[in-house]
C-alpha atoms as a PDB file:
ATOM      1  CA  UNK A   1     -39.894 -27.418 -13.919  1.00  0.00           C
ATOM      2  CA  UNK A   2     -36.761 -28.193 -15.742  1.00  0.00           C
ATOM      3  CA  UNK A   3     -33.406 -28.327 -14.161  1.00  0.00           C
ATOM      4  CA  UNK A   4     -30.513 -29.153 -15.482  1.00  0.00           C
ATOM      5  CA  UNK A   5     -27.579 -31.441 -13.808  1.00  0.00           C
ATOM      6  CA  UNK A   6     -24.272 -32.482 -15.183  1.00  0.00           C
ATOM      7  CA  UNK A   7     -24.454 -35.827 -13.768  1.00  0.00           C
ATOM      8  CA  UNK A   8     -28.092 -36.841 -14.764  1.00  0.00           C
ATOM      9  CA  UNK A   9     -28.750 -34.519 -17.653  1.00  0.00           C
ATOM     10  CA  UNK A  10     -31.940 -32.325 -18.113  1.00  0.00           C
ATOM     11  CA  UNK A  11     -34.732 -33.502 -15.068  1.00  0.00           C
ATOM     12  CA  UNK A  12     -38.651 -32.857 -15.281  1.00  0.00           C
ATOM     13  CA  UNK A  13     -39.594 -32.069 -11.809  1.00  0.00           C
ATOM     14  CA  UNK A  14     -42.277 -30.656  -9.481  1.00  0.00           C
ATOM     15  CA  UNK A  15     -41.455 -27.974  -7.571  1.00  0.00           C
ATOM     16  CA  UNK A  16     -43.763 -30.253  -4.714  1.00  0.00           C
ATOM     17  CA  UNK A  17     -40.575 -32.933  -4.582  1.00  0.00           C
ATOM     18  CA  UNK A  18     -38.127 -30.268  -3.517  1.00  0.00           C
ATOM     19  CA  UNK A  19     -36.125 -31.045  -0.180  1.00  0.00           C
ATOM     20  CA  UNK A  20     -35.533 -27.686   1.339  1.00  0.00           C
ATOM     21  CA  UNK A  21     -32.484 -27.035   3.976  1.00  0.00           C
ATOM     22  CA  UNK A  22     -33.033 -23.530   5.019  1.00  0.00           C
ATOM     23  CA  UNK A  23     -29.018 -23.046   6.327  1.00  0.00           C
ATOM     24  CA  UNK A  24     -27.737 -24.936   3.453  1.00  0.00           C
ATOM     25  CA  UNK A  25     -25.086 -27.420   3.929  1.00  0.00           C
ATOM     26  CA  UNK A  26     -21.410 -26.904   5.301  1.00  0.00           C
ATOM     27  CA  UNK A  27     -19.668 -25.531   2.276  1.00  0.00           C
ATOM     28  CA  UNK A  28     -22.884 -25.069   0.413  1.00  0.00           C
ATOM     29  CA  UNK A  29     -24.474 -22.678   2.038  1.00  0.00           C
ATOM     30  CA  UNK A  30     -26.349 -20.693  -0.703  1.00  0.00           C
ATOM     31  CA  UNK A  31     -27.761 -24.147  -2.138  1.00  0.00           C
ATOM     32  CA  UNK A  32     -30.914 -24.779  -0.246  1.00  0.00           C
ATOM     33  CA  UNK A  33     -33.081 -26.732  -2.880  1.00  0.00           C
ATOM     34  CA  UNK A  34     -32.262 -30.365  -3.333  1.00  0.00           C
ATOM     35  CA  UNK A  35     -34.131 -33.727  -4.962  1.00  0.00           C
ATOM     36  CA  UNK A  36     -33.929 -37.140  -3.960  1.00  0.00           C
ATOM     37  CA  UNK A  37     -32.894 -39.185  -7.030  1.00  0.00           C
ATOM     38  CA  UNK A  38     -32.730 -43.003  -7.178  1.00  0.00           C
ATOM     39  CA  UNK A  39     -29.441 -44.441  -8.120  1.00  0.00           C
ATOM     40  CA  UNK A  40     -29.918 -48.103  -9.420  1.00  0.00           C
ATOM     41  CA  UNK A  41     -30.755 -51.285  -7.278  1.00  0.00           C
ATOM     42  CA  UNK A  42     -28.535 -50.891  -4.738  1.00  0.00           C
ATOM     43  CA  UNK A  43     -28.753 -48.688  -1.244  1.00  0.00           C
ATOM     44  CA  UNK A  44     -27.153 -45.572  -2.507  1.00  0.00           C
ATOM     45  CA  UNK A  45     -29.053 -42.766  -3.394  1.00  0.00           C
ATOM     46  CA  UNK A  46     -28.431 -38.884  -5.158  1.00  0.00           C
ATOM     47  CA  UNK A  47     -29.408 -35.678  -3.283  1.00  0.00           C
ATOM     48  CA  UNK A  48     -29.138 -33.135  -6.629  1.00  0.00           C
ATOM     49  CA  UNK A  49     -29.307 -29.452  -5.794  1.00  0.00           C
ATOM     50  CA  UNK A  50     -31.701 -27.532  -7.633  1.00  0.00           C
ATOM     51  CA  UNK A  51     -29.689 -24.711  -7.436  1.00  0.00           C
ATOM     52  CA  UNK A  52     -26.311 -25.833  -8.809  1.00  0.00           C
ATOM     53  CA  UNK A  53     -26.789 -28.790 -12.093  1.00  0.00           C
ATOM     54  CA  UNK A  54     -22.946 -29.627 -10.607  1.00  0.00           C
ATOM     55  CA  UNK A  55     -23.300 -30.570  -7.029  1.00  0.00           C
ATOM     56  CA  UNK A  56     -24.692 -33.853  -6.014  1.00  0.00           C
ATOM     57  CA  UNK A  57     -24.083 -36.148  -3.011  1.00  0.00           C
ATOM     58  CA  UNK A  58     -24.134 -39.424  -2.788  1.00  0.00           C
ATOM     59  CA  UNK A  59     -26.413 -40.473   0.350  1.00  0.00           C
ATOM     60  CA  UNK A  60     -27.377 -43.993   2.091  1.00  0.00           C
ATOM     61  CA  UNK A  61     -29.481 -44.781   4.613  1.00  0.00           C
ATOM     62  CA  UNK A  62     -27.682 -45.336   8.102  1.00  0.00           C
ATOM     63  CA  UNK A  63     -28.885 -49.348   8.322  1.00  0.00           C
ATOM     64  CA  UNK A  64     -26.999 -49.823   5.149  1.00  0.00           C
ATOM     65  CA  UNK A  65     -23.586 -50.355   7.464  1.00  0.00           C
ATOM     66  CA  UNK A  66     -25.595 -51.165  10.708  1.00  0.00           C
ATOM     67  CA  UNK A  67     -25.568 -47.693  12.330  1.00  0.00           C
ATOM     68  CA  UNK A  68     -28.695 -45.916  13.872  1.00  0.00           C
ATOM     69  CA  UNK A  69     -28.588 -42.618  15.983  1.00  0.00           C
ATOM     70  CA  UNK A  70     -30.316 -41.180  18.816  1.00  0.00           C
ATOM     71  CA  UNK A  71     -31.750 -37.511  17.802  1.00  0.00           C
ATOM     72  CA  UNK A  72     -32.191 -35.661  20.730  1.00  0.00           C
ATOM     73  CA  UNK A  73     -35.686 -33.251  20.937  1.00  0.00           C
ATOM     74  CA  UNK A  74     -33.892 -30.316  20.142  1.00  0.00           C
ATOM     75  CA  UNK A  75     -33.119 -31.482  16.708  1.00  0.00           C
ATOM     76  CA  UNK A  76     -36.499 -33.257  16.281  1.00  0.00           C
ATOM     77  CA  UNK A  77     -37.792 -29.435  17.267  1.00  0.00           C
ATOM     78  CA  UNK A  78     -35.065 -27.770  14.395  1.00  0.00           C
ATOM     79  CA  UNK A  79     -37.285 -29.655  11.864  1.00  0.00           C
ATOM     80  CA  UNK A  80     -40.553 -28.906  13.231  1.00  0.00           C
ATOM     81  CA  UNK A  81     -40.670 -32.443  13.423  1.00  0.00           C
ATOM     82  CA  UNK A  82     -44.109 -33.378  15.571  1.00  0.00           C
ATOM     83  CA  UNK A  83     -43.754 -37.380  15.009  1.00  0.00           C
ATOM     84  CA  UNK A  84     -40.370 -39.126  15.240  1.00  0.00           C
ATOM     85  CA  UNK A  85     -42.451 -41.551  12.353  1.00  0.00           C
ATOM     86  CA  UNK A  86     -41.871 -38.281   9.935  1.00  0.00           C
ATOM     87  CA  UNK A  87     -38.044 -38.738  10.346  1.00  0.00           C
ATOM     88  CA  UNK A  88     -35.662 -39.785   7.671  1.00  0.00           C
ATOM     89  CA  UNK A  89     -31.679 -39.986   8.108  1.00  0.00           C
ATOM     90  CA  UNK A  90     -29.469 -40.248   5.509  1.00  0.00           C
ATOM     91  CA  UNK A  91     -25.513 -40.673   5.516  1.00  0.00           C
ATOM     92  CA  UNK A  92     -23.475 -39.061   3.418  1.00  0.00           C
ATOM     93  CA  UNK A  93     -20.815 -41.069   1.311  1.00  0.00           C
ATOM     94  CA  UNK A  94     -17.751 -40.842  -0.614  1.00  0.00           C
ATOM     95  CA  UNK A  95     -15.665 -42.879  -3.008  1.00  0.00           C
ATOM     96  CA  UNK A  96     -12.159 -42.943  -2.943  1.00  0.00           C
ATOM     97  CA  UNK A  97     -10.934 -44.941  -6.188  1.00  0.00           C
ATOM     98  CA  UNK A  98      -7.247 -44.649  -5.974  1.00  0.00           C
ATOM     99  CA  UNK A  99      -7.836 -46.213  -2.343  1.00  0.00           C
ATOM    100  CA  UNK A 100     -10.736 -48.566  -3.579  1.00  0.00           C
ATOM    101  CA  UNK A 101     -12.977 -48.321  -0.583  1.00  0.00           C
ATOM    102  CA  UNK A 102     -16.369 -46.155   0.379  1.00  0.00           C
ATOM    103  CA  UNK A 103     -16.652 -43.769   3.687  1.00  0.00           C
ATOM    104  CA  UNK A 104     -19.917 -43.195   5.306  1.00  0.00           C
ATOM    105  CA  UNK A 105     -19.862 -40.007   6.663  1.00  0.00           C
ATOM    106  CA  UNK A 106     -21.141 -40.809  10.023  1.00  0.00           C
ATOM    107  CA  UNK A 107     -20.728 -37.880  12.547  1.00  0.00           C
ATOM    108  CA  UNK A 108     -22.842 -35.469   9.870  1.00  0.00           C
ATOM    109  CA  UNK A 109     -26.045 -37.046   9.346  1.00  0.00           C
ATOM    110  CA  UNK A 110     -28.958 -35.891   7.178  1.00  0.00           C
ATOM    111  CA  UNK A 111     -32.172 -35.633   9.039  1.00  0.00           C
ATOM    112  CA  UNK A 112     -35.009 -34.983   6.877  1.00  0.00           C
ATOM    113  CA  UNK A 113     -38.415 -34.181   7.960  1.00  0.00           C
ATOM    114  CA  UNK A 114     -40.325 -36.252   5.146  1.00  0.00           C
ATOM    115  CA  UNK A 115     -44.041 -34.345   5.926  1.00  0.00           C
ATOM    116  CA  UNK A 116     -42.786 -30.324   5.107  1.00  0.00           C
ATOM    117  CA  UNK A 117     -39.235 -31.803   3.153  1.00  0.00           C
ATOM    118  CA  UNK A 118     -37.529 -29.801   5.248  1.00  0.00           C
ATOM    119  CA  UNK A 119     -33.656 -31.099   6.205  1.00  0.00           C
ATOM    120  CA  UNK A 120     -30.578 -30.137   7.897  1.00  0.00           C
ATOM    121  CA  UNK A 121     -27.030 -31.495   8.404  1.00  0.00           C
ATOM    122  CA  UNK A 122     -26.439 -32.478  12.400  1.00  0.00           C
ATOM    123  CA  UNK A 123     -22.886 -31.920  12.578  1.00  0.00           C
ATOM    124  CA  UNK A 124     -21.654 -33.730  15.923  1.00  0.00           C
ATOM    125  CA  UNK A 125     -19.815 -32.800  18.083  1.00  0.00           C
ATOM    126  CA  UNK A 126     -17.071 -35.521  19.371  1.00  0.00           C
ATOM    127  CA  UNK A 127     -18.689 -35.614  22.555  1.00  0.00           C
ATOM    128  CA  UNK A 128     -22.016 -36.101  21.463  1.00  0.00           C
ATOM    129  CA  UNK A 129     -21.260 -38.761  19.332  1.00  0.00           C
ATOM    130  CA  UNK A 130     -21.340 -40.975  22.365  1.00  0.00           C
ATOM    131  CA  UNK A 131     -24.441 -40.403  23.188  1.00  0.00           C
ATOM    132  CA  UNK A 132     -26.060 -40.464  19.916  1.00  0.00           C
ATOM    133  CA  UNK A 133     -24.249 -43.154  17.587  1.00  0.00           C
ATOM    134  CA  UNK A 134     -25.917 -46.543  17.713  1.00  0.00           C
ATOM    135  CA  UNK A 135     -22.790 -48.272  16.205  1.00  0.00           C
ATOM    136  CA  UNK A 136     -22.745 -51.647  14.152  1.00  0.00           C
ATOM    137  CA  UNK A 137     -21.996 -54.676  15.706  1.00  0.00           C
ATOM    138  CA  UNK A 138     -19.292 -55.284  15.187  1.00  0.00           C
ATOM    139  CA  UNK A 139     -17.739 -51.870  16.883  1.00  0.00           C
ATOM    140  CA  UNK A 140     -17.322 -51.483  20.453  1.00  0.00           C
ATOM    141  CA  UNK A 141     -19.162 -48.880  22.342  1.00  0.00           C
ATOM    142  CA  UNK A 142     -15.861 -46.897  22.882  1.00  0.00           C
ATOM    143  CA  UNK A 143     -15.127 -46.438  19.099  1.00  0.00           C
ATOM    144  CA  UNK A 144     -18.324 -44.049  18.716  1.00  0.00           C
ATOM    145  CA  UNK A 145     -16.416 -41.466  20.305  1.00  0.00           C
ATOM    146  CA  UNK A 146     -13.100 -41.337  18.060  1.00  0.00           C
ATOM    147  CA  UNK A 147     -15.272 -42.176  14.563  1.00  0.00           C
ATOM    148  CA  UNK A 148     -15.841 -40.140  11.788  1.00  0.00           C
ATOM    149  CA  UNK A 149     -16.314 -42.622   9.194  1.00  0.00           C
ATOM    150  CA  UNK A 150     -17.340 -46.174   8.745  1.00  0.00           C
ATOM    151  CA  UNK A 151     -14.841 -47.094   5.818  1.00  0.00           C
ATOM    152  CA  UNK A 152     -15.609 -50.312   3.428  1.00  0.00           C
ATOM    153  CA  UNK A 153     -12.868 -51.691   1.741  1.00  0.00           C
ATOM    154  CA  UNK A 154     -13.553 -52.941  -1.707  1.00  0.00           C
ATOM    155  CA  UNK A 155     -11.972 -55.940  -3.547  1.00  0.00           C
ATOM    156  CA  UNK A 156     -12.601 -55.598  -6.767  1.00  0.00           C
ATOM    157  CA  UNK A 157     -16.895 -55.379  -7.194  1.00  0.00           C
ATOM    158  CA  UNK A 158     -17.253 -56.920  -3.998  1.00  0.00           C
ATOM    159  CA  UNK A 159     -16.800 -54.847  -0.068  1.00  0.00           C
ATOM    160  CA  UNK A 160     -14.920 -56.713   2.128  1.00  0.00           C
ATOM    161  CA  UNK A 161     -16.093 -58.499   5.547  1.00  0.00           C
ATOM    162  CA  UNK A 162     -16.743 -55.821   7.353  1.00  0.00           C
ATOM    163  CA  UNK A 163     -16.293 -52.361   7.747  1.00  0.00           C
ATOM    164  CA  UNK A 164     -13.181 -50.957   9.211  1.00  0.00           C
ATOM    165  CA  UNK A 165     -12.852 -47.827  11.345  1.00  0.00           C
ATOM    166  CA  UNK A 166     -11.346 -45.002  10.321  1.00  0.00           C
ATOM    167  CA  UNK A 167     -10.253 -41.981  12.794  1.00  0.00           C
ATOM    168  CA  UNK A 168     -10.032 -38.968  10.676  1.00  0.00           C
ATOM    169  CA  UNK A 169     -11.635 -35.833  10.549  1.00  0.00           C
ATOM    170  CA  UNK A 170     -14.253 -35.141   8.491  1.00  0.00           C
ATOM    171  CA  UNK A 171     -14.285 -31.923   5.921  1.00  0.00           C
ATOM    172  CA  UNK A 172     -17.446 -31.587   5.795  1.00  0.00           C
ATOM    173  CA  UNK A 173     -34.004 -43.078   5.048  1.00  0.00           C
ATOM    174  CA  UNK A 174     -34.882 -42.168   2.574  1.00  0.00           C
ATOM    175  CA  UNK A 175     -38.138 -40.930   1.142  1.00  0.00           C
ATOM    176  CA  UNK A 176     -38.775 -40.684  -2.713  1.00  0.00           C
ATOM    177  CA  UNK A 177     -39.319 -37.796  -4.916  1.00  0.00           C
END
């Protein structure tokens, strides 16, 4: 199948490496195909809708900024997810140039079930977050609470030290394809 994508040009793909999300994504609702598309080297990866050749997130895996989570059954059981093996998670990112640094979403993960390639977004609640966020090192266990984003500051091609916190609200592992 051919599907066109203003980012990546025309793609040949099966209809097989389709990740579904059967509610969509916050905004997106009406968008419920997606692909997993490599982007370079590096830890950052494209999640192209099938469905619109303009919308495409960037994505990276949790680890990437030293972050894991905690998915409760219930989600697990959203996904029809029998083996917590079959679970992907996937962070989504943004770039802010005039500010030269890189948020990872962290309070909406991406959990994937990588057996049917089904997916939703888990948005958090602030008091789940808690519970659930695994954060890096270098964060205290009282900043899960109040974060929405793990923000890297860039200096000119290289990210600084560390990753700094960031307290505002949020607007909205991979497996190939």
């Amino acid at each position: 199948m051919q599907i066109p994508t203003t980012r990546f040009g025309l793609l040949q793909l099966k209809e097989e490496t389709f990740i579904h999300f059967p509610w969509g994504l916050p905004g997106f609702e009406t968008l419920r195909r997606y692909v997993f598309l490599e982007h370079g080297n590096g830890p950052f990866h494209w999640l192209q809708s099938v469905d619109d050749p303009s919308v495409a997130f960037l994505v990276c895996s949790p680890e990437v900024h030293g972050l894991s989570y905690q998915v409760p059954r219930s989600r697990l059981e959203k996904l029809k997810l029998e083996n917590p093996r079959d679970l992907a998670i996937l962070n989504m990112v943004s770039l802010e140039r005039e500010e030269n640094t890189v948020r990872f979403h962290i309070r909406s993960p991406l959990l994937f079930n990588t057996l049917s390639r089904t997916a939703h977004q888990w948005n958090m609640e602030p008091h789940e977050m808690r519970k659930h966020i695994v954060p890096p090192a270098q964060l205290n266990h009282e900043d899960r609470a109040s974060m929405d984003f793990i923000v890297w500051r860039l200096n000119g091609r290289e990210k600084g030290p560390a990753p700094c916190r960031s307290t505002e609200s949020s607007s909205r592992d991979g497996f190939g394809a």
